[in-house]
C-alpha atoms as a PDB file:
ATOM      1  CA  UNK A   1     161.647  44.138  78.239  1.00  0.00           C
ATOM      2  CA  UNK A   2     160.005  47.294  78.877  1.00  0.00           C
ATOM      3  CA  UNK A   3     156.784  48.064  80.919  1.00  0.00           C
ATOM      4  CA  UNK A   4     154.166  49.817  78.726  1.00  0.00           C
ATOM      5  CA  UNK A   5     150.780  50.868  80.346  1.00  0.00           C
ATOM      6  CA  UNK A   6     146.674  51.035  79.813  1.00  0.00           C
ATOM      7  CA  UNK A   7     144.326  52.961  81.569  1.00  0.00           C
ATOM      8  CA  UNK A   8     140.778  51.732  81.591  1.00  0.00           C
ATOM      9  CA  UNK A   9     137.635  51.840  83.680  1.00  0.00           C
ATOM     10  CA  UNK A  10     137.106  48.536  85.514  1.00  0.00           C
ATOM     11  CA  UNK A  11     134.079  47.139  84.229  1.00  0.00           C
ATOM     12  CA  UNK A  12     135.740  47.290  80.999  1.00  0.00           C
ATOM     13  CA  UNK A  13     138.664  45.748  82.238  1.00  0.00           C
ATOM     14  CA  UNK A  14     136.704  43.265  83.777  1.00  0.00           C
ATOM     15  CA  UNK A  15     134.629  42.290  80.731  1.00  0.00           C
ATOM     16  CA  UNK A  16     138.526  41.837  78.822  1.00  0.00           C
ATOM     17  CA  UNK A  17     139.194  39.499  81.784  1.00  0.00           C
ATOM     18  CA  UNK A  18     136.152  37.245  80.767  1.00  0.00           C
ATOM     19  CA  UNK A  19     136.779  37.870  77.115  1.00  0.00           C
ATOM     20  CA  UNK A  20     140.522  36.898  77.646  1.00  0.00           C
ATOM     21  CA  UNK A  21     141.689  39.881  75.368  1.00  0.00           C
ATOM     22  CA  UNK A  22     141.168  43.560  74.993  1.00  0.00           C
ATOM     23  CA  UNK A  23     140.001  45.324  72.160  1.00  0.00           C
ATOM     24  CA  UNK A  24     140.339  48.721  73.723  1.00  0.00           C
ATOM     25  CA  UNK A  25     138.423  51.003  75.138  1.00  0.00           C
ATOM     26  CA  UNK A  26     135.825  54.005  73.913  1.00  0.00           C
ATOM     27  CA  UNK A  27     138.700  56.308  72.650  1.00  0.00           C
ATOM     28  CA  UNK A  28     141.084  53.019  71.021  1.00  0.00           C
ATOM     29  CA  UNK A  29     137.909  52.008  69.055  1.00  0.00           C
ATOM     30  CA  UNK A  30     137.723  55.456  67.598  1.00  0.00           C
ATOM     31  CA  UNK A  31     141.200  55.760  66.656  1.00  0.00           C
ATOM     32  CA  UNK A  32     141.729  52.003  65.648  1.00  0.00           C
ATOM     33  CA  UNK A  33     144.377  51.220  67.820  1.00  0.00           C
ATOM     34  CA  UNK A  34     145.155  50.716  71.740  1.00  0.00           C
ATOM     35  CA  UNK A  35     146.751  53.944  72.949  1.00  0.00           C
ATOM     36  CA  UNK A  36     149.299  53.264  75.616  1.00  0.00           C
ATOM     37  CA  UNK A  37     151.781  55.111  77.822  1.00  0.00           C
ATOM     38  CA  UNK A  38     155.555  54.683  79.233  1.00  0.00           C
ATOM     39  CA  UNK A  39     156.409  54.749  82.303  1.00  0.00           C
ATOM     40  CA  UNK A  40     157.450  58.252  82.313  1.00  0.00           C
ATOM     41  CA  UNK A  41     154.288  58.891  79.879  1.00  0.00           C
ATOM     42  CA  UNK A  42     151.418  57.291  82.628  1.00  0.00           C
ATOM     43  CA  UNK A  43     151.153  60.241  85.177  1.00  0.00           C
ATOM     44  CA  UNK A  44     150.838  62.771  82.409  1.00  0.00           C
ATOM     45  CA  UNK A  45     148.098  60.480  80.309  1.00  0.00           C
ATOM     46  CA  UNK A  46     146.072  59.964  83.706  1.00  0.00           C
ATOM     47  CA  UNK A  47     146.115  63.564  84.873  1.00  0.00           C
ATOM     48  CA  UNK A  48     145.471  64.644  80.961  1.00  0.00           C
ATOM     49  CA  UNK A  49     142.726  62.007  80.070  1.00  0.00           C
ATOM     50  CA  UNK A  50     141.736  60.794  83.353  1.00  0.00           C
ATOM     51  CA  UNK A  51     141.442  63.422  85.817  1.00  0.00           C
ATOM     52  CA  UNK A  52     139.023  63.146  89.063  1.00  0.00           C
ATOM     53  CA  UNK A  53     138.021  59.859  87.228  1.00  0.00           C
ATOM     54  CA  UNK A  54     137.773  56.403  89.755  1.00  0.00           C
ATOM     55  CA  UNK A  55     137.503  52.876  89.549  1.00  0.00           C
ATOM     56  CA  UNK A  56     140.210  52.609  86.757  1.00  0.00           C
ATOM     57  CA  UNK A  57     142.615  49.900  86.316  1.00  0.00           C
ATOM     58  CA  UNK A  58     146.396  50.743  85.444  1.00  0.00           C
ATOM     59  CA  UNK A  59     147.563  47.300  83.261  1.00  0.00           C
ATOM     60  CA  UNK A  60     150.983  46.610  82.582  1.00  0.00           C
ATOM     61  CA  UNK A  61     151.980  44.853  79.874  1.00  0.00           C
ATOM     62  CA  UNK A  62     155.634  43.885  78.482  1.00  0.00           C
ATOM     63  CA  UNK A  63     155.519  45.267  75.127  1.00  0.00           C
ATOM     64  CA  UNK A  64     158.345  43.018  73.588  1.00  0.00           C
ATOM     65  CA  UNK A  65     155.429  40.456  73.778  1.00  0.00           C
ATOM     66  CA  UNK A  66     153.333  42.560  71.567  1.00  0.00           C
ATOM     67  CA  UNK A  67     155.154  42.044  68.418  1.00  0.00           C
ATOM     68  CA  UNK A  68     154.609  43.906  64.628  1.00  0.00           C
ATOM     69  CA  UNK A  69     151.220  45.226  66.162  1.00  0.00           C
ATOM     70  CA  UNK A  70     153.390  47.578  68.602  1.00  0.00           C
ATOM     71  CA  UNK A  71     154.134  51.037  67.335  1.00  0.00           C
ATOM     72  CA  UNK A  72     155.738  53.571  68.882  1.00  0.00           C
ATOM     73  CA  UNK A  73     154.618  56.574  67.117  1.00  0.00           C
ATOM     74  CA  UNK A  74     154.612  60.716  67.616  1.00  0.00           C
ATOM     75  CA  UNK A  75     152.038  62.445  69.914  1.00  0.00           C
ATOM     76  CA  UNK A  76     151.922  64.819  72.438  1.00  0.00           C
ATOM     77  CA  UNK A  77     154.449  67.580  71.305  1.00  0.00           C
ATOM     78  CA  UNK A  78     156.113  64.802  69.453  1.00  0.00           C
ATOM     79  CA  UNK A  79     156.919  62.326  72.097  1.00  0.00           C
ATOM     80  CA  UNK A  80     156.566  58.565  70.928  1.00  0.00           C
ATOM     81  CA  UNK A  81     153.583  56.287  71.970  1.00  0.00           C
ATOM     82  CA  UNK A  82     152.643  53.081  72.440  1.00  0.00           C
ATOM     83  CA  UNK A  83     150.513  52.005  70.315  1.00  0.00           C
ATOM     84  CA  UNK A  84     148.758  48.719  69.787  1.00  0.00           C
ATOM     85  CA  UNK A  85     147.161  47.320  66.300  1.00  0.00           C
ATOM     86  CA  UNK A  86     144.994  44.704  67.468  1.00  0.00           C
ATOM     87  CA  UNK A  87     143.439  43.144  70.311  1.00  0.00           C
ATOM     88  CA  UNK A  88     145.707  42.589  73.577  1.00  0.00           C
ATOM     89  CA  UNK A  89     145.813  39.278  74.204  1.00  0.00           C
ATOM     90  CA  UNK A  90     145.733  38.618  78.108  1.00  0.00           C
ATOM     91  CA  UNK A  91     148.549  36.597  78.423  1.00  0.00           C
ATOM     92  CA  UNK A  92     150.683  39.350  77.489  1.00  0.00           C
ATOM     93  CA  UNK A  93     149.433  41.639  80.907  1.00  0.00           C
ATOM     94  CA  UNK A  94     152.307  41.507  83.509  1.00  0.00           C
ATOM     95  CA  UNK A  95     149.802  42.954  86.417  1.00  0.00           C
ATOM     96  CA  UNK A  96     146.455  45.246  86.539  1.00  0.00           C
ATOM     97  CA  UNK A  97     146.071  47.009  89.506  1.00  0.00           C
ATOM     98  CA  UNK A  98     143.141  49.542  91.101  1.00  0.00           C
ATOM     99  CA  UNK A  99     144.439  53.176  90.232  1.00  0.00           C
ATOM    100  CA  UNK A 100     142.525  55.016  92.991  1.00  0.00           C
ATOM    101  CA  UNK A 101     142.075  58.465  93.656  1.00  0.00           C
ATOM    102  CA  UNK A 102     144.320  60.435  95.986  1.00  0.00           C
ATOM    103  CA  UNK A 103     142.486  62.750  98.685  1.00  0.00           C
ATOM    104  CA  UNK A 104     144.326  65.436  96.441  1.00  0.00           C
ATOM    105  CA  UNK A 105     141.826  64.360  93.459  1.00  0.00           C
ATOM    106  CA  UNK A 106     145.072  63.036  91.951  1.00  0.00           C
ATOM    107  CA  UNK A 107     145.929  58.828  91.086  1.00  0.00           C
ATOM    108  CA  UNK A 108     148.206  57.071  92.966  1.00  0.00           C
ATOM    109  CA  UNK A 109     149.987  55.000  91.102  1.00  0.00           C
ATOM    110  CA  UNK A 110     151.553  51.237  92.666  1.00  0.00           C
ATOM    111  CA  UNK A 111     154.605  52.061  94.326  1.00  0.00           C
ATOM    112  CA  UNK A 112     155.892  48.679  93.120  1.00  0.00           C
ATOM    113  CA  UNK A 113     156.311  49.057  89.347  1.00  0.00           C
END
């Protein structure tokens, strides 16, 4: 089992939590699947994609639950993705957690991962 992760905003995340499944947000829709990040991928993607952003939601999700639909595919200078084919289906989520701003401008991520 490996931790992958999701950034979102939390009234989308909320709306997947009455919806019981994700179907990504703005920039997965685009691209047609559900970008996510390793744990050694996360800080980058939030500081990259994210920056001086609040009320986001860091989700964790065990991606050997994900099945065919995972991918991990080339990206930023060649490093491998997660990426997800299809809707998340809640179940899968480990743990979502606020992702608040630092007083840097900066997230802090859970120290518990």
């Amino acid at each position: 089992m490996a931790l992958i992760y999701k950034i979102c905003p939390r009234p989308v995340w909320q709306a997947a939590e009455k919806a019981g499944r994700f179907d990504g947000a703005g920039i997965d829709l685009s691209d047609g699947f559900i970008h996510f990040s390793t744990a050694m991928q996360v800080a980058e993607t939030a500081a990259k994609h994210f920056a001086g952003q609040r009320d986001l939601v860091l989700v964790a999700v065990d991606d050997a639950l994900l099945g065919e639909a995972l991918k991990y595919e080339p990206s930023r200078g060649g490093a491998l993705f997660p990426h997800l084919y299809g809707p998340l289906d809640l179940r899968h989520v480990a743990w979502a957690r606020p992702l608040p701003l630092g007083p840097d401008g900066t997230h802090r991520f859970p120290s518990a991962w």
